[in-house]
Structure formats: structure tokens, C-alpha cells
C-alpha atoms as a PDB file:
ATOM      1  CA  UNK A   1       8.237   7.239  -5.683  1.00  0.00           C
ATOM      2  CA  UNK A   2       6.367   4.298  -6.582  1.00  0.00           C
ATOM      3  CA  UNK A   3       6.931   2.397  -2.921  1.00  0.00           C
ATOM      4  CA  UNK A   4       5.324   5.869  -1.723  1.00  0.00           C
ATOM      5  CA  UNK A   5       2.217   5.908  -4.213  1.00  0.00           C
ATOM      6  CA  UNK A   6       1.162   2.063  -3.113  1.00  0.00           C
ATOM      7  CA  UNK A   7       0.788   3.439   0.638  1.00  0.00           C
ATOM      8  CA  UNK A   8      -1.833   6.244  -0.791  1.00  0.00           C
ATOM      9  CA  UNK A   9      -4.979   4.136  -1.424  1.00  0.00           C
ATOM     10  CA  UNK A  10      -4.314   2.795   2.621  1.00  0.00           C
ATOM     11  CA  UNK A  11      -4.308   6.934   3.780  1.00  0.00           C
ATOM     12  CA  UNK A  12      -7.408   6.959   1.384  1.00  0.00           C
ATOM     13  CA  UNK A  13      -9.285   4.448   3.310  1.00  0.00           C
ATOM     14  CA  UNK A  14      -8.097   5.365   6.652  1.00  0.00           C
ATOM     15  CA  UNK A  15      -9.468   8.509   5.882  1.00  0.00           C
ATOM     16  CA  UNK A  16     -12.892   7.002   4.458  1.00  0.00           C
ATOM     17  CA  UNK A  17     -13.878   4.860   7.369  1.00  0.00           C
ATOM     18  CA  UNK A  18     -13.346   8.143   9.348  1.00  0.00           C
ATOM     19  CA  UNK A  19     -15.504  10.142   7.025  1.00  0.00           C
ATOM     20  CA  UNK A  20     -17.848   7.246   7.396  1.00  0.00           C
ATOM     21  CA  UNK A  21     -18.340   7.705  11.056  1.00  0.00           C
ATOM     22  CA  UNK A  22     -19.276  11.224  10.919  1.00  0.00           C
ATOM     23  CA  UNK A  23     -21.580  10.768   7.674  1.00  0.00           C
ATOM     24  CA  UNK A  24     -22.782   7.317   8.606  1.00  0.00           C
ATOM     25  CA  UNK A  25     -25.676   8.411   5.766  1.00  0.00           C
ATOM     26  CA  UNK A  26     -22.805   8.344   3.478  1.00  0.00           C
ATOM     27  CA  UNK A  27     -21.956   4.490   3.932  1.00  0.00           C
ATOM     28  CA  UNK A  28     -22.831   2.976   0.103  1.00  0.00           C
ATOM     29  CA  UNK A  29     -20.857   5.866  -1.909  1.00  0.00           C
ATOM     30  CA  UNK A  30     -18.159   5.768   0.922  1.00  0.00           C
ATOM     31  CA  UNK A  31     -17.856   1.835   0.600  1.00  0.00           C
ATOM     32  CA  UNK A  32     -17.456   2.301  -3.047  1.00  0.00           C
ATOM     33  CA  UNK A  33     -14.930   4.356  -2.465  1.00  0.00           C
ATOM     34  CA  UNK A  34     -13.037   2.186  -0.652  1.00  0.00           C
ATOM     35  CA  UNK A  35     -13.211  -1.289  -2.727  1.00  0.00           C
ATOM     36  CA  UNK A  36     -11.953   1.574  -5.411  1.00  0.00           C
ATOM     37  CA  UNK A  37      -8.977   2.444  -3.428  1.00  0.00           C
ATOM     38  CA  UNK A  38      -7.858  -1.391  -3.056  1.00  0.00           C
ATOM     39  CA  UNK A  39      -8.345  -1.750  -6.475  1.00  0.00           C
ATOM     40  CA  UNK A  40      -5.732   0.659  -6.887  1.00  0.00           C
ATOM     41  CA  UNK A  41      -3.661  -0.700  -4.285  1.00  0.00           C
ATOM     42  CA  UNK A  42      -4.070  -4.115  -6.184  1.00  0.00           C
ATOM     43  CA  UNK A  43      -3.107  -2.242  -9.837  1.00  0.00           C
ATOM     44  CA  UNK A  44       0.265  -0.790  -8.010  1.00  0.00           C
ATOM     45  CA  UNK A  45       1.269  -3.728  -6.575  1.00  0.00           C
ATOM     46  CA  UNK A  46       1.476  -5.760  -9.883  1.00  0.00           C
ATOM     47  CA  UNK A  47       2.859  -2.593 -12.111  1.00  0.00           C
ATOM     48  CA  UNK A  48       5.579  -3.010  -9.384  1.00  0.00           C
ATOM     49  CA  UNK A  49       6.088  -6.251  -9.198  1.00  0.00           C
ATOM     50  CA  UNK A  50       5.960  -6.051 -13.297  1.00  0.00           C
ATOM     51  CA  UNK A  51       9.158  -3.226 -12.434  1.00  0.00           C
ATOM     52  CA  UNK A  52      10.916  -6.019 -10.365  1.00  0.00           C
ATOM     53  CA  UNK A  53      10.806  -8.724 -12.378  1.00  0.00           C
ATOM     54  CA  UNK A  54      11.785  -6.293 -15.422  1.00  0.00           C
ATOM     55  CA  UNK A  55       8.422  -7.006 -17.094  1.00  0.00           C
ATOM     56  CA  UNK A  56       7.853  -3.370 -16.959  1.00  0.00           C
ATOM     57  CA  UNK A  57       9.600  -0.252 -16.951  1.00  0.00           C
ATOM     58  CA  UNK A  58      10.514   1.380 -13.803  1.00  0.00           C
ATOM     59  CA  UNK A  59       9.120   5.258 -12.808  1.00  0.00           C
ATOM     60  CA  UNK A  60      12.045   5.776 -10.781  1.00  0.00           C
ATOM     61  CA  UNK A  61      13.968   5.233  -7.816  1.00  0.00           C
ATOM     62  CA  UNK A  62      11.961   3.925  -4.213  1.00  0.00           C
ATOM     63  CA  UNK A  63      13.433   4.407  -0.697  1.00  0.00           C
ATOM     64  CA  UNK A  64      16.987   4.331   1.073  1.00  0.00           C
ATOM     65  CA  UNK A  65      18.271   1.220   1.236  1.00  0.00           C
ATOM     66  CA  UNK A  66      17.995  -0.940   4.635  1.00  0.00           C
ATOM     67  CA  UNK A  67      21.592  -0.125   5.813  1.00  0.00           C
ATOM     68  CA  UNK A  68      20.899   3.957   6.266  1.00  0.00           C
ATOM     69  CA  UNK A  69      19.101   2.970   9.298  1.00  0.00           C
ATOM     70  CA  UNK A  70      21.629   1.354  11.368  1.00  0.00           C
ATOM     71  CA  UNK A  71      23.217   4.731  12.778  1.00  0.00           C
ATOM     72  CA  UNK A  72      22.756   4.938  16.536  1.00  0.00           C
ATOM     73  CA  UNK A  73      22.737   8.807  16.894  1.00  0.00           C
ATOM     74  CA  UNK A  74      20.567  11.350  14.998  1.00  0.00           C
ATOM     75  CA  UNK A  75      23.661  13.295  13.624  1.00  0.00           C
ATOM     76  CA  UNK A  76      24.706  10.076  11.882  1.00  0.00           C
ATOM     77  CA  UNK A  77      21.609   8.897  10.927  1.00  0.00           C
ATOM     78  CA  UNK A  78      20.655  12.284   9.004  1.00  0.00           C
ATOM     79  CA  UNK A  79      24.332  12.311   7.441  1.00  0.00           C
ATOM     80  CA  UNK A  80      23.623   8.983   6.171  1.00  0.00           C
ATOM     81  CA  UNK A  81      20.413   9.431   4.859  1.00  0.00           C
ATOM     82  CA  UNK A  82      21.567  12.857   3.283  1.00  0.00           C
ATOM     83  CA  UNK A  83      24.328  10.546   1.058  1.00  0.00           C
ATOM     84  CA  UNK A  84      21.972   7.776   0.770  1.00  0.00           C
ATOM     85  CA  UNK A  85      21.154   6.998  -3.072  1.00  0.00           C
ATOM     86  CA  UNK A  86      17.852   5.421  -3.158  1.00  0.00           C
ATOM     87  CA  UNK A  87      17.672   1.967  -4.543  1.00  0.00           C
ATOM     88  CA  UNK A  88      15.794   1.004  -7.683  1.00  0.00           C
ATOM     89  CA  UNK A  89      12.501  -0.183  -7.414  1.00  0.00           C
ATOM     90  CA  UNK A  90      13.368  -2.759 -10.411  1.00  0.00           C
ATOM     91  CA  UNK A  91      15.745  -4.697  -7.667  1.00  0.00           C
ATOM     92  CA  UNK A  92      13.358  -7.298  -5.637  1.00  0.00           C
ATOM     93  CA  UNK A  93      13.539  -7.164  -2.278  1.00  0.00           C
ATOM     94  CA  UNK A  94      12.337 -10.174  -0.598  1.00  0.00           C
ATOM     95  CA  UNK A  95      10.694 -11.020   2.948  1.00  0.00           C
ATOM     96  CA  UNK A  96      12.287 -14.486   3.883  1.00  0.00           C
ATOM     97  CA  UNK A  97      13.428 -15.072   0.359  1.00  0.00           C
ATOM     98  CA  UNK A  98      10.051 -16.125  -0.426  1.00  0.00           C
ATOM     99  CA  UNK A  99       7.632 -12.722  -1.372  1.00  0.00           C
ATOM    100  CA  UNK A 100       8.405 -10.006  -2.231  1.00  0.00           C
ATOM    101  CA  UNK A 101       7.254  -6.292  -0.452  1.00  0.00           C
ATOM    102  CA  UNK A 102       5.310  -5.827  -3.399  1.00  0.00           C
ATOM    103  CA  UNK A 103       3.544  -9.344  -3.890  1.00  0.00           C
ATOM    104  CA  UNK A 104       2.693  -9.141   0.489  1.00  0.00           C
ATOM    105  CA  UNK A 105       1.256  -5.541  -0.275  1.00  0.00           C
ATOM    106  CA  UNK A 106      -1.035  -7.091  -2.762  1.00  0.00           C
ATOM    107  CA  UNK A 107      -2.066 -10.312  -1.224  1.00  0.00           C
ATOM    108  CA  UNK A 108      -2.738  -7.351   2.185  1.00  0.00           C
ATOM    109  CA  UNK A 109      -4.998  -5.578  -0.600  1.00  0.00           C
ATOM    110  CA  UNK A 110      -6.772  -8.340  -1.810  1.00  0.00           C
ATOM    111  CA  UNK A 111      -7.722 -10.132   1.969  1.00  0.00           C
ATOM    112  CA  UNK A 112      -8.829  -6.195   3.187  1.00  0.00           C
ATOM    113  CA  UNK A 113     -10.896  -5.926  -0.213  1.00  0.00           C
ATOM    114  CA  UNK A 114     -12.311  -9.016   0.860  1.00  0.00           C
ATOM    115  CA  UNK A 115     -13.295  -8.303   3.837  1.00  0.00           C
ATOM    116  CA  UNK A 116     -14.855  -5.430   3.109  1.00  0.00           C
ATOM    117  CA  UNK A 117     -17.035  -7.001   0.538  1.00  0.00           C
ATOM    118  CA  UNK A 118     -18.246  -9.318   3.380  1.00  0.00           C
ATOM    119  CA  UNK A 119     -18.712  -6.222   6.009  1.00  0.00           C
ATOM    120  CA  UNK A 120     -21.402  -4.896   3.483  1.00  0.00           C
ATOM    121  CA  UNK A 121     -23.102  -7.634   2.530  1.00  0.00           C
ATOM    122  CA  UNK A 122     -23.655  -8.416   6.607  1.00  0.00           C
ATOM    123  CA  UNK A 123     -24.359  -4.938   6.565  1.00  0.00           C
ATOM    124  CA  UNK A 124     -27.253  -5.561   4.000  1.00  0.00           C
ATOM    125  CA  UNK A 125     -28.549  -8.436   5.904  1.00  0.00           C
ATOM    126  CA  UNK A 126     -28.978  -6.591   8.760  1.00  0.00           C
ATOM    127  CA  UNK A 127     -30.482  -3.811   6.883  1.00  0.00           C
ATOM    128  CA  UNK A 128     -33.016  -5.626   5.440  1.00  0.00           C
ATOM    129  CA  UNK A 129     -34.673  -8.102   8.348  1.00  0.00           C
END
């Protein structure tokens, strides 16, 4: 569940910039909106990583783990995903053995909040000469 709620806030913001281009009136509350969203893609990503390095305690269990998806047919990849138990989001797993999914979806977060905050000021530039 918790791998699942740190994609929300990037559905949120898709969903924003769309609202944005049919209410482009709407831009300031809209851009609000969407630094909020980051922040809370920012807050997940360290209560998780806080869950994998047993800082924190864990809301549950995540996703299937990696080896459900090496069937070749459908049949056998829905039988093994029906007798799949879903691994704990306490157990870090790590891209390269360097970062972890949790620590990349934050330092994503942080760069996108970023450049967001540097779309609206040029935004306000522009506005304003």
C-alpha cells in the first residue's frame, strides 16, 4: 500500500497541469497545488525510507516481489501473481546497490519541485515586463 500511495501526488499533478490547460486563469491556485503534491511526494518518500531502514513502523505490505514477473504466458503469470505474497515494504530494495526506490522517488520529487518553482518565477517575469 504504501509503494502505491507515493505514485498518487504524480496522478495529482498529471492531472493539474491538465486542469491547467483548460483553466489557464486558474494557474497560481493550480501551481500551489502542485508544489503541495511534491511536498507530499517528498513526506512519503522519507516515512518510507524511515520503514526501510526500521526507523519507523511499517503500514503494511508493498508489491509482488520481482520474480512474479518472469512467467512467459498469461496463464502462468496470473497463477503466479495469484500465490504471490507481497514483500514488506521494511526490506530495502536497492537500484545498483547504491539508492534505494524510495530515496530515487524523492530526489525525482525534489528536482520536479524545483523546477516548477523556476517555471513560475519565469512565468512572473514574463508577466510583469
Amino acid at each position: 500500500t504504501l509503494c502505491l500511495l507515493e505514485r498518487l501526488p504524480y496522478g495529482a499533478v498529471i492531472v493539474l497541469a491538465l486542469w491547467a490547460l483548460w483553466r489557464p486563469a486558474w494557474g497560481r491556485r493550480l501551481y500551489s497545488l502542485v508544489l503541495l503534491a511534491y511536498g507530499a511526494s517528498i513526506g512519503l518518500s522519507l516515512y518510507h525510507m524511515g520503514v526501510e531502514y526500521g526507523i519507523l513502523e511499517s503500514l503494511g505490505t508493498c508489491a509482488p516481489s520481482p520474480e512474479v514477473f518472469t512467467s512467459t504466458t498469461p496463464e502462468a503469470l496470473e497463477a503466479s501473481l495469484m500465490n504471490a505474497s507481497p514483500r514488506r515494504c521494511d526490506q530495502v530494495y536497492k537500484l545498483f546497490d547504491l539508492i534505494s526506490f524510495s530515496m530515487l522517488n524523492m530526489g525525482y520529487s525534489l528536482v520536479m519541485g524545483a523546477f516548477a518553482v523556476l517555471a513560475q518565477r519565469q512565468a512572473n517575469r514574463w508577466r510583469f515586463k
